[in-house]
N, C-alpha and C. Protein backbone atom coordinates (compact mmCIF):
# COMPACT_ATOMS: atom_id res chain seq x y z
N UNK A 1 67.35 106.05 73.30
CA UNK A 1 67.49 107.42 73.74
C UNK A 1 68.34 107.47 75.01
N UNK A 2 69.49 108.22 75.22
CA UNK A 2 70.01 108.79 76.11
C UNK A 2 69.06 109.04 77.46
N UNK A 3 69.72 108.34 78.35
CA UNK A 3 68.99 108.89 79.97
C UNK A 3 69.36 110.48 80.20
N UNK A 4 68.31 111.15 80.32
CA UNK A 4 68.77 112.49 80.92
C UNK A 4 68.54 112.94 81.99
N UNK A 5 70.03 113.48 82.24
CA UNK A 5 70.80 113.36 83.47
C UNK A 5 70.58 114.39 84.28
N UNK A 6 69.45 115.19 84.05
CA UNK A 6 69.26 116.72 84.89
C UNK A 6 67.82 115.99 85.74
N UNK A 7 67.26 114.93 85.63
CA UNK A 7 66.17 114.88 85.93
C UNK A 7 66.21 113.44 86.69
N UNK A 8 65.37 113.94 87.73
CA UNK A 8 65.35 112.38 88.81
C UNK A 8 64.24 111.46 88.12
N UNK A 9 63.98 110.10 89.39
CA UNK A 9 63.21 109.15 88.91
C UNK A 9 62.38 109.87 89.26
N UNK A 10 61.38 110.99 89.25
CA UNK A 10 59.97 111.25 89.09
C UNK A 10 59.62 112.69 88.36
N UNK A 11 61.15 113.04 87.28
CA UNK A 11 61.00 113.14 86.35
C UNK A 11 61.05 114.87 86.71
N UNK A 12 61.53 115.42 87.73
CA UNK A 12 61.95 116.76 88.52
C UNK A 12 63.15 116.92 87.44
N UNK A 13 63.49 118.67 87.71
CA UNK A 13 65.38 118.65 87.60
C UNK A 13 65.90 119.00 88.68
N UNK A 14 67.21 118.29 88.61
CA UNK A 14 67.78 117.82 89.95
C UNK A 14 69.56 118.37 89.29
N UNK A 15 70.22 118.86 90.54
CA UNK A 15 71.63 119.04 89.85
C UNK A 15 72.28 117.64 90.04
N UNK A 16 73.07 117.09 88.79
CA UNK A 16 73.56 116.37 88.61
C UNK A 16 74.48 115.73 89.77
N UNK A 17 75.17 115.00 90.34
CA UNK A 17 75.96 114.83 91.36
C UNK A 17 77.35 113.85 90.66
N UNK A 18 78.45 115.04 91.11
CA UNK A 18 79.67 114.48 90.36
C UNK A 18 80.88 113.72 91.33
N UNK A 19 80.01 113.54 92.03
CA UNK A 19 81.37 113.17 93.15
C UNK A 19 82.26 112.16 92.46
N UNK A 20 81.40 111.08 91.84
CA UNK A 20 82.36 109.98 91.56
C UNK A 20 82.88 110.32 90.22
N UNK A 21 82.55 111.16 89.54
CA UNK A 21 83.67 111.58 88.27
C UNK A 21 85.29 111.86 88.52
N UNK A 22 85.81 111.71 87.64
CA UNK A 22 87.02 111.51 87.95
C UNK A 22 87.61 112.99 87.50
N UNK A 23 88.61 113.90 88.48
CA UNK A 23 88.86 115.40 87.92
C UNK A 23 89.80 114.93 86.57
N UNK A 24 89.61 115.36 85.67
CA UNK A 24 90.35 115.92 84.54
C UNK A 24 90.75 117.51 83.52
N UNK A 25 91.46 117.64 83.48
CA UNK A 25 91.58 119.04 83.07
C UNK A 25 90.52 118.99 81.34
N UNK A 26 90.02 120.09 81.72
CA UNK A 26 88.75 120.55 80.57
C UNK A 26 89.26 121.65 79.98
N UNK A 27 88.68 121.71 78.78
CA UNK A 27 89.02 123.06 77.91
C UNK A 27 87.82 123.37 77.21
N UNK A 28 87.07 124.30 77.51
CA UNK A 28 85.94 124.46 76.33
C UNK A 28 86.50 125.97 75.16
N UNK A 29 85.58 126.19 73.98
CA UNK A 29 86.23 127.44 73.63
C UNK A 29 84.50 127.38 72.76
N UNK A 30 84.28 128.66 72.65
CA UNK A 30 82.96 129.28 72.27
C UNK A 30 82.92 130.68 71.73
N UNK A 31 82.17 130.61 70.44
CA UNK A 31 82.34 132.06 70.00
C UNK A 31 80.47 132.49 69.49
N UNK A 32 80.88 133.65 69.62
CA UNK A 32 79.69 134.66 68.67
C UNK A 32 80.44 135.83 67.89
N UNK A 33 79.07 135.86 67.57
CA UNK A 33 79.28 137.35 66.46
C UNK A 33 78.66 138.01 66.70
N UNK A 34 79.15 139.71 66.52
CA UNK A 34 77.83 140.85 66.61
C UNK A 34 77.93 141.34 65.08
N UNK A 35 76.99 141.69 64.75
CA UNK A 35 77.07 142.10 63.52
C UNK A 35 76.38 143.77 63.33
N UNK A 36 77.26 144.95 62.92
CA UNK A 36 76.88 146.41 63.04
C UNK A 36 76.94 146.89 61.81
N UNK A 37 76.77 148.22 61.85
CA UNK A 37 76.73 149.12 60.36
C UNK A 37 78.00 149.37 60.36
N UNK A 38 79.26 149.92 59.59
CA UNK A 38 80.06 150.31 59.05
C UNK A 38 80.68 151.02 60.07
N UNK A 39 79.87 152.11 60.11
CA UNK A 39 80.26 153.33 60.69
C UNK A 39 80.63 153.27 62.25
N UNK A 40 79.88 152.24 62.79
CA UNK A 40 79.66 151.46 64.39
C UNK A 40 81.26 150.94 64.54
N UNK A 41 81.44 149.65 63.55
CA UNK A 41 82.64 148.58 63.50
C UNK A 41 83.86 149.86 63.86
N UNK A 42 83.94 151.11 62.44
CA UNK A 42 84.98 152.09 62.23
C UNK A 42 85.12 152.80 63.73
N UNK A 43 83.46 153.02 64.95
CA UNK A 43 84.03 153.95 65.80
C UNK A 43 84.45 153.18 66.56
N UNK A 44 84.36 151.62 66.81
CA UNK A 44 85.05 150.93 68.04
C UNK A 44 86.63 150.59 67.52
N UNK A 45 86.69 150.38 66.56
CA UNK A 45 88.27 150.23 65.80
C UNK A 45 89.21 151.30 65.96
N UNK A 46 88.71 152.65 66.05
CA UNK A 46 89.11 154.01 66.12
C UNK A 46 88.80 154.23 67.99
N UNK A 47 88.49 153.80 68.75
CA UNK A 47 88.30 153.54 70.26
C UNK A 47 87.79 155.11 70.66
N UNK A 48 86.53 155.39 69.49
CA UNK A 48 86.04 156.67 69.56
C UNK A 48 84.65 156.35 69.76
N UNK A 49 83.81 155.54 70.95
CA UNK A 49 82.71 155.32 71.44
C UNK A 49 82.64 156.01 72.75
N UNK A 50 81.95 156.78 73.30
CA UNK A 50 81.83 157.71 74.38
C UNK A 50 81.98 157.13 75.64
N UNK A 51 81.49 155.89 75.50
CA UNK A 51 81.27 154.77 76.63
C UNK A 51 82.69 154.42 77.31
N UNK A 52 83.78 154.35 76.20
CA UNK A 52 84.91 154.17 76.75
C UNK A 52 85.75 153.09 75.48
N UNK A 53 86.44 151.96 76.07
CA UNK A 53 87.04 150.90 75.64
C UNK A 53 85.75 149.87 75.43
N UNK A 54 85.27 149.58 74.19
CA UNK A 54 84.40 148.58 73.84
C UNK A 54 84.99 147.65 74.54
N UNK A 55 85.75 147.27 73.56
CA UNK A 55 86.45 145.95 73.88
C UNK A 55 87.15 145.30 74.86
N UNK A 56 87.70 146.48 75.78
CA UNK A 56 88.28 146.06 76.87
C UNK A 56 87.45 145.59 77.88
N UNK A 57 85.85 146.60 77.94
CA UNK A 57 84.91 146.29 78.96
C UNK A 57 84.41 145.04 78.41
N UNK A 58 84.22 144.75 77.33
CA UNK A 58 83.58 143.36 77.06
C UNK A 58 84.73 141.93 77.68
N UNK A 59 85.77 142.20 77.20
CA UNK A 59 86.51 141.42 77.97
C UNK A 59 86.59 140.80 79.00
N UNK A 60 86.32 142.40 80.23
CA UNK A 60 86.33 141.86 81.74
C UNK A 60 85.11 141.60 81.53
N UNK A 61 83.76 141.82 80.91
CA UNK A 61 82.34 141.23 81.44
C UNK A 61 82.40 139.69 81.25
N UNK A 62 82.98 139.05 80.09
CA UNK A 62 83.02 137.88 79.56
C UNK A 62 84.16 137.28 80.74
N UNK A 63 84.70 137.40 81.33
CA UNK A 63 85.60 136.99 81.97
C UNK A 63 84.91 136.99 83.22
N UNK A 64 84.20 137.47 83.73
CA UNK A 64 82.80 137.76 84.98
C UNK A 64 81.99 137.30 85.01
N UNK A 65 81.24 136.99 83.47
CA UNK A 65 80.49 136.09 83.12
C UNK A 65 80.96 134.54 83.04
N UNK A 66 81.96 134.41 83.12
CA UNK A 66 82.38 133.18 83.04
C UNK A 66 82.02 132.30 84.27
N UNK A 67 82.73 133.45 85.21
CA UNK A 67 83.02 132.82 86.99
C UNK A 67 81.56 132.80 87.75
N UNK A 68 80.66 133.57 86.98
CA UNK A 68 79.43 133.58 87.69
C UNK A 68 78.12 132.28 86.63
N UNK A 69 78.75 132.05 86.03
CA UNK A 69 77.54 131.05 85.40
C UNK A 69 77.19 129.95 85.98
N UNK A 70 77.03 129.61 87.34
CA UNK A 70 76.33 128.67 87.72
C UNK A 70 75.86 129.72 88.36
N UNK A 71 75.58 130.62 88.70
CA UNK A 71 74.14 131.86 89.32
C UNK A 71 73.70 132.00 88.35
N UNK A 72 74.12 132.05 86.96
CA UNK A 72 72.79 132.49 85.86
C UNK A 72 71.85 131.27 85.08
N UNK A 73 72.73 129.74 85.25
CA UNK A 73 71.94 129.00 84.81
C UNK A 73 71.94 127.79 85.57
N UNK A 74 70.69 127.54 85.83
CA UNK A 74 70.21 127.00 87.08
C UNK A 74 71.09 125.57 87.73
N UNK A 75 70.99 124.67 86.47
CA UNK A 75 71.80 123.37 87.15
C UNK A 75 73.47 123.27 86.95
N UNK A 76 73.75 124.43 86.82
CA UNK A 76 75.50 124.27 86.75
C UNK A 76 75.98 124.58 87.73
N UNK A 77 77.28 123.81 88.22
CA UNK A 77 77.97 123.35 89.03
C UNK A 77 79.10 124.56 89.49
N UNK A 78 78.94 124.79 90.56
CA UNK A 78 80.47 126.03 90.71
C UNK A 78 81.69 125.85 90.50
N UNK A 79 82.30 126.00 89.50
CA UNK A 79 83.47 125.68 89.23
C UNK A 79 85.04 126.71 89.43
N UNK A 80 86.30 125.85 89.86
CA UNK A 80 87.41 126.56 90.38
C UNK A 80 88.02 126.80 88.62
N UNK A 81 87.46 127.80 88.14
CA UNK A 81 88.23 128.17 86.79
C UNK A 81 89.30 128.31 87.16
N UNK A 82 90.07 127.83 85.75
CA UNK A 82 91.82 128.00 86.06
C UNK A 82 92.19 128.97 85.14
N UNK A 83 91.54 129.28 83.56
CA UNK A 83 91.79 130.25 83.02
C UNK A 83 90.49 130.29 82.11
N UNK A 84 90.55 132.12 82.15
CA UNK A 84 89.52 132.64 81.30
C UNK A 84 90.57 133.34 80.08
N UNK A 85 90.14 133.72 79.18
CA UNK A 85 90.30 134.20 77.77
C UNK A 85 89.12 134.47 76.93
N UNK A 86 89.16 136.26 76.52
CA UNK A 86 88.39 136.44 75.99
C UNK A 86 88.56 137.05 74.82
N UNK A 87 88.83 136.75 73.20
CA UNK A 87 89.46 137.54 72.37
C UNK A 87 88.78 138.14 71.61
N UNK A 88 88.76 139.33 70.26
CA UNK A 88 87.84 139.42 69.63
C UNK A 88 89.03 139.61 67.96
N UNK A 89 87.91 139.42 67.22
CA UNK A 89 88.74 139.80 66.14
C UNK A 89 87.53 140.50 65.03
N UNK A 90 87.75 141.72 64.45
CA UNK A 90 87.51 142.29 63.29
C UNK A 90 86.70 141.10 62.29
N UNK A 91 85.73 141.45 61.73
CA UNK A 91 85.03 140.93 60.23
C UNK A 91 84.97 142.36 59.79
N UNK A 92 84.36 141.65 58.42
CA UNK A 92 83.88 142.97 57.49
C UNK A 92 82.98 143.37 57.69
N UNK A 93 81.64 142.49 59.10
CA UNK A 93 80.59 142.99 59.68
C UNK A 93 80.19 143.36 60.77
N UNK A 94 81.75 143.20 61.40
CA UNK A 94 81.54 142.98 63.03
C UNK A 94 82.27 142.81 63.63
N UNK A 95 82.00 142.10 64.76
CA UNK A 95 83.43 141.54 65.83
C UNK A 95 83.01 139.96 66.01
N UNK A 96 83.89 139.28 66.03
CA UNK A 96 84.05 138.14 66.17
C UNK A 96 84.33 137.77 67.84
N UNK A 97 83.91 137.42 68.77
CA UNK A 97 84.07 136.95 70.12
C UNK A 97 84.47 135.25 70.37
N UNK A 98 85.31 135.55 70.85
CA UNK A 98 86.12 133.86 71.61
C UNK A 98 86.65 133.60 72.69
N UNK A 99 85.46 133.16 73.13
CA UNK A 99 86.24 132.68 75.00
C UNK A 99 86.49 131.17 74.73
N UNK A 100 87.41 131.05 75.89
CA UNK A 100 88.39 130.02 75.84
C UNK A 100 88.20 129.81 77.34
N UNK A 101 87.77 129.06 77.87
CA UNK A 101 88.00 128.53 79.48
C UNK A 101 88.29 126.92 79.83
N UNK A 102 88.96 127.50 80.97
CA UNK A 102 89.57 125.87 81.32
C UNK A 102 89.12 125.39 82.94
N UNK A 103 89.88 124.21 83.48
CA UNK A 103 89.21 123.80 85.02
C UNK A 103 89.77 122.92 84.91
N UNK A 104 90.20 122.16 85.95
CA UNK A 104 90.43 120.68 86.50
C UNK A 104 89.31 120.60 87.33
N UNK A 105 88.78 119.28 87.03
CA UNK A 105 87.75 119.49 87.63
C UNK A 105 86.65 118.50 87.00
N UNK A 106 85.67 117.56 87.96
CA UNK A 106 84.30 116.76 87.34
C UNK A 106 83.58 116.64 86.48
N UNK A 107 83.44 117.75 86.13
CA UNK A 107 82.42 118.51 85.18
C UNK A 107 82.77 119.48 83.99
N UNK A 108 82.31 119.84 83.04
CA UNK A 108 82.79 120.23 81.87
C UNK A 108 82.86 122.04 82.05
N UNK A 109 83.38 122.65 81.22
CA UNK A 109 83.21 124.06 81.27
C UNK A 109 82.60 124.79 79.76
N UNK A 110 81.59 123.74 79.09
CA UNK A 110 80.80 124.47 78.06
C UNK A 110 80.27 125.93 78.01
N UNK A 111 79.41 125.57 79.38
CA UNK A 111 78.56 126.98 79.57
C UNK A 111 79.40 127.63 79.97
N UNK A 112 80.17 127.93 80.95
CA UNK A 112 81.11 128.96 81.27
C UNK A 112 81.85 129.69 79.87
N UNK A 113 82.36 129.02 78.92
CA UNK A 113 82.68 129.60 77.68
C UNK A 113 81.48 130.40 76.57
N UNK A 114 80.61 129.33 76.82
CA UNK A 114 79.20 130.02 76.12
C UNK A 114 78.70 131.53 76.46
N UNK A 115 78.55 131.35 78.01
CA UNK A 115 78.22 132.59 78.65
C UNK A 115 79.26 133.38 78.68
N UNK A 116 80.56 133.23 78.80
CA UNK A 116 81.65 134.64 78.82
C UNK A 116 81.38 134.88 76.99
N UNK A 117 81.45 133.95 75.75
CA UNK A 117 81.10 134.67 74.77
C UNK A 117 79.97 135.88 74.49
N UNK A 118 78.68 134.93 75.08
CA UNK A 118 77.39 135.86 75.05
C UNK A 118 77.04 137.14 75.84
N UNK A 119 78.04 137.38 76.87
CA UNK A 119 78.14 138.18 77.83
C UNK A 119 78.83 139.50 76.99
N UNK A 120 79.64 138.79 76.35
CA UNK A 120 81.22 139.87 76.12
C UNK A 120 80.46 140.33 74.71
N UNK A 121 79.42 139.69 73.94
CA UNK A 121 78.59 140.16 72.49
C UNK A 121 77.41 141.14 73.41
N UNK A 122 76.98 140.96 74.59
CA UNK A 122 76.32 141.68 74.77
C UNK A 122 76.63 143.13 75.40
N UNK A 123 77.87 143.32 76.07
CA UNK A 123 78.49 144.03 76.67
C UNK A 123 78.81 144.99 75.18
N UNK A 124 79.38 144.86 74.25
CA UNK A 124 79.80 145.23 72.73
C UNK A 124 78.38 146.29 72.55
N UNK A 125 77.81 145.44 72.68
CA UNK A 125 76.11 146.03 72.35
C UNK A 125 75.73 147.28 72.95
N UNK A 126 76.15 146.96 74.29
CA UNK A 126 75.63 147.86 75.62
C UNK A 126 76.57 149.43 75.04
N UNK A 127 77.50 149.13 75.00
CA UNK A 127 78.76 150.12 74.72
C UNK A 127 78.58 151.08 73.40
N UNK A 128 77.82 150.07 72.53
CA UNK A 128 77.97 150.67 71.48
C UNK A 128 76.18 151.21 70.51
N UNK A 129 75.33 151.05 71.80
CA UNK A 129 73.92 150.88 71.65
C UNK A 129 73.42 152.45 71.10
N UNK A 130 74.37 153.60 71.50
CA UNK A 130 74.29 154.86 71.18
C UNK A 130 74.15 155.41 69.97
N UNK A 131 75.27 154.50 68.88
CA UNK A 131 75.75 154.57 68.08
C UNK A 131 74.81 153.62 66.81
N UNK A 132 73.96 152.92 67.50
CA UNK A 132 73.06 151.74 66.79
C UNK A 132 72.80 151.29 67.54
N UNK A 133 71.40 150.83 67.42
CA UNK A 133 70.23 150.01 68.20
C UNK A 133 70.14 148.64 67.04
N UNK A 134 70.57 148.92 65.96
CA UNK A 134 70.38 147.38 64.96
C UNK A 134 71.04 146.30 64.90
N UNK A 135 72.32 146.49 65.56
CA UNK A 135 73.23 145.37 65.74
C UNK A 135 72.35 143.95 66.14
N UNK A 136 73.33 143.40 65.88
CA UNK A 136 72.42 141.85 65.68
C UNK A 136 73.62 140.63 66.76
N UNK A 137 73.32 140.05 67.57
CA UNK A 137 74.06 139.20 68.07
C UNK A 137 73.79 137.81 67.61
N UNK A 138 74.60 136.93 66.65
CA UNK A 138 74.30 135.93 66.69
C UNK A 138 75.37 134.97 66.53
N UNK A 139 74.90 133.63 66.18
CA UNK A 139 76.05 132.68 65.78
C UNK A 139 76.71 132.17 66.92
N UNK A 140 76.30 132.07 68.14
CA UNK A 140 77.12 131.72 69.58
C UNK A 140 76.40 130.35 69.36
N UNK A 141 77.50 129.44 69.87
CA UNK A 141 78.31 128.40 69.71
C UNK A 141 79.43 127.92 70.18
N UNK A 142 79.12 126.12 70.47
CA UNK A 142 80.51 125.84 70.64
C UNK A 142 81.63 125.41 69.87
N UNK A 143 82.59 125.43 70.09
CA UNK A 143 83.76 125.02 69.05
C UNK A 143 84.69 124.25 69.47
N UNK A 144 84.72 124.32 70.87
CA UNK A 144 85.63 123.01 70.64
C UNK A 144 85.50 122.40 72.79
N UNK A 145 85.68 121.41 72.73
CA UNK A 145 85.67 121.03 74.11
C UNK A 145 86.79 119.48 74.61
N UNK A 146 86.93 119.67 75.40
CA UNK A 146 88.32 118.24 75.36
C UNK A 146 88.16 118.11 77.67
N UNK A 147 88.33 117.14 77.37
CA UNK A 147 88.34 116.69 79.37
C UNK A 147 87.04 115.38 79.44
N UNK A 148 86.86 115.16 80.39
CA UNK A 148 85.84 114.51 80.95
C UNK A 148 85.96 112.97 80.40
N UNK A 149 84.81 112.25 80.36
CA UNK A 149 84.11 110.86 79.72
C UNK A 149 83.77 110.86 78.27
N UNK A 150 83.47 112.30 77.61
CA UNK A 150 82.98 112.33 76.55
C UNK A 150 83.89 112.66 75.41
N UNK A 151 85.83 112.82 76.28
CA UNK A 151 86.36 113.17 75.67
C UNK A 151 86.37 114.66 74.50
N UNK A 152 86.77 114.60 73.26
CA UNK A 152 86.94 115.73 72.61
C UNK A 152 85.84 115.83 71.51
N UNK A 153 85.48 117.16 71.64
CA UNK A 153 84.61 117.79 70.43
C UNK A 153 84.99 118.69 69.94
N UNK A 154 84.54 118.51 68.37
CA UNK A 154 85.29 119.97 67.20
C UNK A 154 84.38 120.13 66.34
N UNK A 155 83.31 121.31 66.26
CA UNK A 155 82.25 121.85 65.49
C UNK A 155 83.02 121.82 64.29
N UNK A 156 82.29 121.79 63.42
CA UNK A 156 82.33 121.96 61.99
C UNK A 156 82.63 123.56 61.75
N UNK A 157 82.83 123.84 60.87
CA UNK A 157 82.81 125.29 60.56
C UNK A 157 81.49 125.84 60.64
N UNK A 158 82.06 127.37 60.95
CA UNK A 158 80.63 128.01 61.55
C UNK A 158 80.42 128.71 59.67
N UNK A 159 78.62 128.42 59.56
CA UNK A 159 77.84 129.06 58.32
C UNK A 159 77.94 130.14 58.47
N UNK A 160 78.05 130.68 59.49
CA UNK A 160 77.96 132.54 59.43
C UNK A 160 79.33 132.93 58.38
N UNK A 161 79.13 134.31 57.85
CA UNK A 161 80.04 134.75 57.44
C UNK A 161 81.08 135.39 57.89
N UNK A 162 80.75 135.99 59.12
CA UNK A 162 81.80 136.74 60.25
C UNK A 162 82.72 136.09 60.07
């Protein structure tokens, strides 16, 4: 079994300490899905939600959410992001969400991509909660990651249908 690395010798969690890692440029990329009724998908496509620009506000939240995720989850590291990206694309059920973040830098930028996805599916939600309370957020995930010791990772295809 893997030593795990959040926890000291008396078995506390402790933030990791990266000094002696070596900086390398990181790339993580992470998506979700929201999944709505018809009529929901048609009024954000038609940019006829009262709230404003769905998609644009989800954007900057996921992009906010990015830079702030070591305040939302406890042992991550503050990182000098070098670029955020937050895209969405159309299904036949929904919106598809994809952040893309990068760093030079010790430490990886998983969660920072995780959280600007889950941020920017929840922001979608917030915007469009008027219109439907049933929407469903799921399927967040990573997809791809490259930098560090552990080198590169590439998820398999996602089971969802989005």
């Amino acid at each position: 079994m893997t030593e795990l690395t959040h926890l000291d010798a008396q078995g506390q969690a402790n933030m990791v300490d990266v000094a002696a890692k070596a900086i390398t440029s990181r790339t993580a990329i992470a998506t979700a899905h929201i999944t709505m009724q018809p009529h929901t998908l048609a009024a954000i496509q038609a940019g006829d939600v009262k709230k404003g620009d769905v998609l644009g506000t989800a954007r900057i939240a996921g992009i906010m959410a990015a830079k702030k995720t070591h305040e939302l989850i406890p042992l991550c590291h503050p990182l000098l992001l070098t670029k955020i990206a937050v895209d969405f694309a159309y299904t036949e059920t929904g919106v598809r969400i994809t952040a893309m973040v990068r760093c030079n830098g010790q430490t990886g930028v998983e969660m920072e991509a995780l959280t600007a996805a889950s941020v920017a599916a929840l922001t979608i939600y917030d915007m469009a909660k008027a219109l439907e309370k049933t929407m469903h957020i799921e399927d967040i995930h990573l997809l791809y990651k490259e930098g560090g010791k552990s080198g590169r990772f590439q998820a398999a295809e996602s089971p969802a249908n989005g």
